[in-house]
C-alpha atoms as a PDB file:
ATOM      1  CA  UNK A   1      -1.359   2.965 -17.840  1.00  0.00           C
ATOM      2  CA  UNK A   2       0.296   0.900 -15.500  1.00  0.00           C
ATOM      3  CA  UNK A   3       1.874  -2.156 -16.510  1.00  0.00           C
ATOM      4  CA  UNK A   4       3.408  -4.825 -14.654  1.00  0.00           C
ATOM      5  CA  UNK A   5       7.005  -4.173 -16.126  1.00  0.00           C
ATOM      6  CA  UNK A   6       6.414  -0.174 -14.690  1.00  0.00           C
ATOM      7  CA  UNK A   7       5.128  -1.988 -10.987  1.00  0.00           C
ATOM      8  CA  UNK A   8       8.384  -4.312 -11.488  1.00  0.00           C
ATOM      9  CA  UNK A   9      10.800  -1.750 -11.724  1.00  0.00           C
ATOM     10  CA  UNK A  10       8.836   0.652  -9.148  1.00  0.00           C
ATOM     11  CA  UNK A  11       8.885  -2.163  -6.598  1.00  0.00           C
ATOM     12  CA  UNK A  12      12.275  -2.999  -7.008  1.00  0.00           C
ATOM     13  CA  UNK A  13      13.236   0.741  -6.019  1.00  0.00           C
ATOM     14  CA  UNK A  14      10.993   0.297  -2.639  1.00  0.00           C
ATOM     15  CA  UNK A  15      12.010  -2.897  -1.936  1.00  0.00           C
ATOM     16  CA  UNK A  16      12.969  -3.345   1.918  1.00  0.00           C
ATOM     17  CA  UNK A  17      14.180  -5.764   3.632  1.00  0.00           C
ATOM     18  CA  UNK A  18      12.869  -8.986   5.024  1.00  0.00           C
ATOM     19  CA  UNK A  19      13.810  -7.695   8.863  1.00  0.00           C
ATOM     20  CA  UNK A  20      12.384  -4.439   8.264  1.00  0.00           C
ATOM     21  CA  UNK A  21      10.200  -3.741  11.042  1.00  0.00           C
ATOM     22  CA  UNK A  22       7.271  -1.399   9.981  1.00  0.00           C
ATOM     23  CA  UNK A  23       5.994  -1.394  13.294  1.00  0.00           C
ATOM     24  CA  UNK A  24       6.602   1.703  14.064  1.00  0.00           C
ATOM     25  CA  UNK A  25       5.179   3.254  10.828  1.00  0.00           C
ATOM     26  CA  UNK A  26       2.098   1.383  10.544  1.00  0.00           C
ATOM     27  CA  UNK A  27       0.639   2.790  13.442  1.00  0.00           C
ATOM     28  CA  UNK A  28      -3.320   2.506  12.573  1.00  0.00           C
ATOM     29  CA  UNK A  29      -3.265  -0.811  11.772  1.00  0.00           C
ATOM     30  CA  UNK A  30      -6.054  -3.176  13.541  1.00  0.00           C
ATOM     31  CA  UNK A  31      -5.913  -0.287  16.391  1.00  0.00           C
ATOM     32  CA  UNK A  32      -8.466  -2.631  18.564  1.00  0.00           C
ATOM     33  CA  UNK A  33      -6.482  -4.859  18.982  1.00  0.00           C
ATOM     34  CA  UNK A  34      -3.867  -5.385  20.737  1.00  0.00           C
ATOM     35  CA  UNK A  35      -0.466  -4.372  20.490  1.00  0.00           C
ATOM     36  CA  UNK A  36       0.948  -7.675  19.625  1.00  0.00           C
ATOM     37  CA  UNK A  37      -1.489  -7.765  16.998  1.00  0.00           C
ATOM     38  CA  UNK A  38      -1.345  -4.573  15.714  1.00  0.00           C
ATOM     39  CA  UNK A  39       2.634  -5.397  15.159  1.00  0.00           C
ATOM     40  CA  UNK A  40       1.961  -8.614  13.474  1.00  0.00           C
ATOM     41  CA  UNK A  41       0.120  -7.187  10.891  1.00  0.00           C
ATOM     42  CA  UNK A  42       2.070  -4.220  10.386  1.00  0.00           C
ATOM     43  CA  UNK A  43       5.185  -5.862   9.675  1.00  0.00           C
ATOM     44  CA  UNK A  44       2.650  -8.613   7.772  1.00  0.00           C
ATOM     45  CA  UNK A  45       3.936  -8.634   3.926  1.00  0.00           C
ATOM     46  CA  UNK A  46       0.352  -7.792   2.580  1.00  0.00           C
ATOM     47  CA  UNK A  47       0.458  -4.282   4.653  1.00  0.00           C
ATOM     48  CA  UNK A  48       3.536  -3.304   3.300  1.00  0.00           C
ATOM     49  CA  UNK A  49       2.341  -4.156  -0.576  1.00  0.00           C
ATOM     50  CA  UNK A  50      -0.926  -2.259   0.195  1.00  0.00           C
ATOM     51  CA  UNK A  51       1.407   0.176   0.928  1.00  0.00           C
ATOM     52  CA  UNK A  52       3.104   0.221  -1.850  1.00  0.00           C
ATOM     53  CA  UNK A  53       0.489  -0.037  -4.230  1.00  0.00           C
ATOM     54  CA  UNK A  54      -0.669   3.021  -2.588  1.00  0.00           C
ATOM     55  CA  UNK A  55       2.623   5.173  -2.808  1.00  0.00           C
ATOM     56  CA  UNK A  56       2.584   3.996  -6.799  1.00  0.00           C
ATOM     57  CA  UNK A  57      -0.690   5.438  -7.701  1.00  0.00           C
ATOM     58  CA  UNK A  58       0.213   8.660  -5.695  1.00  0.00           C
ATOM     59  CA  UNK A  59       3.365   8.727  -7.300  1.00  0.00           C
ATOM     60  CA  UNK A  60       1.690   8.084 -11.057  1.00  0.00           C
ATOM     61  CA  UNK A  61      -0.929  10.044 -10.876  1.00  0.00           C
ATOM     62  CA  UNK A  62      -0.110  12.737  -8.853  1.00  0.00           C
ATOM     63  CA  UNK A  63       3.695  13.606  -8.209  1.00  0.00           C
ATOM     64  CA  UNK A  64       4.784  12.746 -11.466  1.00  0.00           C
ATOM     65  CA  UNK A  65       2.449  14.898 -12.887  1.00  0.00           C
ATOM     66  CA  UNK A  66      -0.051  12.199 -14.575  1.00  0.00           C
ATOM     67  CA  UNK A  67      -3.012  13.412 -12.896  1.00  0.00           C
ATOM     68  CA  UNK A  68      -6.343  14.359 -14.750  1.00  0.00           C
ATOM     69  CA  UNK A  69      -8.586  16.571 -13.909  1.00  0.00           C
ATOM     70  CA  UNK A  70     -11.463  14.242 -12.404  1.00  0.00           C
ATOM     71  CA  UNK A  71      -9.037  12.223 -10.426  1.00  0.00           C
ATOM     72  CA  UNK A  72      -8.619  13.726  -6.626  1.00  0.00           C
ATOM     73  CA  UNK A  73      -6.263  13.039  -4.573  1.00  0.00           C
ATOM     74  CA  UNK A  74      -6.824   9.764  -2.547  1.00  0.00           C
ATOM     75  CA  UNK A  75      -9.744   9.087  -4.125  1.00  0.00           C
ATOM     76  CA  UNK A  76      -8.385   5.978  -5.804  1.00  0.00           C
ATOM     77  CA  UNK A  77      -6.912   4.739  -2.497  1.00  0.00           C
ATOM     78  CA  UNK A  78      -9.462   2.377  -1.223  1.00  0.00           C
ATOM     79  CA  UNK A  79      -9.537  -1.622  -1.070  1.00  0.00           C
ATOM     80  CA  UNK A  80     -11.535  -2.375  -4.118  1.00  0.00           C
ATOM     81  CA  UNK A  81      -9.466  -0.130  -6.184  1.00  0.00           C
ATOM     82  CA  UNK A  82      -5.596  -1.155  -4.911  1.00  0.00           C
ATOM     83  CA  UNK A  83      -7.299  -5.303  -5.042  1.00  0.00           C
ATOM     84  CA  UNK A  84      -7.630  -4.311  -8.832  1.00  0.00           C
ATOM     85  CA  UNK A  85      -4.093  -2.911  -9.079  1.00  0.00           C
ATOM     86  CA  UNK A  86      -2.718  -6.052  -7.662  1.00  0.00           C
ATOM     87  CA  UNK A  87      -4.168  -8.235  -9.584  1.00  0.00           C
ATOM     88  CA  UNK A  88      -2.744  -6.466 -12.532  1.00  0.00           C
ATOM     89  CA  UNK A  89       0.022  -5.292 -11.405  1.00  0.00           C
ATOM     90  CA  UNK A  90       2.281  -8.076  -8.974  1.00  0.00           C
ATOM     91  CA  UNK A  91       3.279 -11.267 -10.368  1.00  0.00           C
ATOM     92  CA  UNK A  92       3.342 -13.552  -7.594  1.00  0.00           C
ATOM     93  CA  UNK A  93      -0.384 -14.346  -8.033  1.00  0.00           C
ATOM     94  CA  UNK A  94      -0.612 -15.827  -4.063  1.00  0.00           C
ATOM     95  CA  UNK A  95       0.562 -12.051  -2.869  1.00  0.00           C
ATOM     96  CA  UNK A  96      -1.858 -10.641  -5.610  1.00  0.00           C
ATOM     97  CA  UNK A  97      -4.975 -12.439  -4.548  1.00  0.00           C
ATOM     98  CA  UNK A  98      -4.385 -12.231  -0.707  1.00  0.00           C
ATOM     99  CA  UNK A  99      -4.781  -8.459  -1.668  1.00  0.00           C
ATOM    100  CA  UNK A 100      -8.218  -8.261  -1.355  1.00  0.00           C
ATOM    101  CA  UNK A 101     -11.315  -5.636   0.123  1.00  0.00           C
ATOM    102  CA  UNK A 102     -11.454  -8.094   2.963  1.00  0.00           C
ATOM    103  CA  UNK A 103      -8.073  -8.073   3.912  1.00  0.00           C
ATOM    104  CA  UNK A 104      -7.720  -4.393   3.508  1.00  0.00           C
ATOM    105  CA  UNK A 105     -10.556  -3.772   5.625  1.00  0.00           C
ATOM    106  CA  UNK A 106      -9.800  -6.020   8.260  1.00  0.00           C
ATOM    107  CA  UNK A 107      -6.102  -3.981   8.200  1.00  0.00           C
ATOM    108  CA  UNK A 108      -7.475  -0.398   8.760  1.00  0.00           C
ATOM    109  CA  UNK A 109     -10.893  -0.795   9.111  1.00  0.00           C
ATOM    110  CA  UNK A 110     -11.255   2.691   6.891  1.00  0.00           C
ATOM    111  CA  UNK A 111      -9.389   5.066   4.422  1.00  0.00           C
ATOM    112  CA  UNK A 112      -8.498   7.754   6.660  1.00  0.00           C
ATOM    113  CA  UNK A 113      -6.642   4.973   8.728  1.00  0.00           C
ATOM    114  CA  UNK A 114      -5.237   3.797   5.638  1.00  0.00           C
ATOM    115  CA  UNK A 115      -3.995   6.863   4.241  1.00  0.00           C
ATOM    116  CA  UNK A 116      -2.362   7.970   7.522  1.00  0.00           C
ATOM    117  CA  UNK A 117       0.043   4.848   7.404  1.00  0.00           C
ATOM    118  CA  UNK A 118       0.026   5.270   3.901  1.00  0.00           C
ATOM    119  CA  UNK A 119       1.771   8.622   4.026  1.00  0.00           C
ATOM    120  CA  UNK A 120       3.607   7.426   7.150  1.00  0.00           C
ATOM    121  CA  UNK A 121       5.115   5.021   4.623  1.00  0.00           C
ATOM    122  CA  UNK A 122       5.914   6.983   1.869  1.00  0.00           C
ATOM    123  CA  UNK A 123       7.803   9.368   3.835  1.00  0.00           C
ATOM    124  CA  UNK A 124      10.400   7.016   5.143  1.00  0.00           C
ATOM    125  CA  UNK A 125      10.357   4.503   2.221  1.00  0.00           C
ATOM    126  CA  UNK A 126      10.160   6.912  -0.730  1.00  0.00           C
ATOM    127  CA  UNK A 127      13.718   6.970  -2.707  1.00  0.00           C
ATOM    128  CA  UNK A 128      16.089   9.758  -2.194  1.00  0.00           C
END
């Protein structure tokens, strides 16, 4: 089970930095908008944690080898779901709460969106 001291030291591997511009990676974010907008949230802190919530519970329960049989891949990749990890998971409780179905929604409007960035993401952020 995930714990916040596992999400700590996971987190601390993927952190980037503040002038990281994930622009270019978050490409289905808010897509009718426009492209000032789309960039603003992109490179908007909550995007990136989505994100990285994401990449965590692919990496726990499916590349390192945690999986069970009734969990599919993706599956637990939705807003409800990664709102849940935050709150149990991030310890700056204004980041953890702004995490929310809304807020993921209004960022990719659906989970195919979301999982194209997400995997976007993990392939230039993952740890060599």
């Amino acid at each position: 089970m995930a714990t916040q001291w596992t999400w700590d030291r996971w987190s601390s591997r993927w952190a980037g930095s503040p002038e990281e511009d994930l622009a270019a990676v978050f490409t289905r974010v808010r897509v009718s908008r426009t492209a000032r907008t789309r960039a603003e949230w992109a490179r908007d802190e909550r995007t990136r944690a989505f994100c990285e919530l994401g990449a965590y519970l692919l990496h726990q329960h499916h590349l390192k080898g945690e999986a069970t049989a009734e969990r599919r891949l993706f599956r637990n990749l939705g807003g409800e779901e990664l709102m849940r990890l935050a709150a149990r998971l991030i310890p700056d409780q204004g980041l953890a709460d702004s995490l929310d179905r809304q807020r993921w929604s209004d960022t990719w409007g659906h989970q195919e969106a979301y999982i194209e960035d997400l995997l976007s993401f993990f392939s230039v952020a993952a740890p060599g």
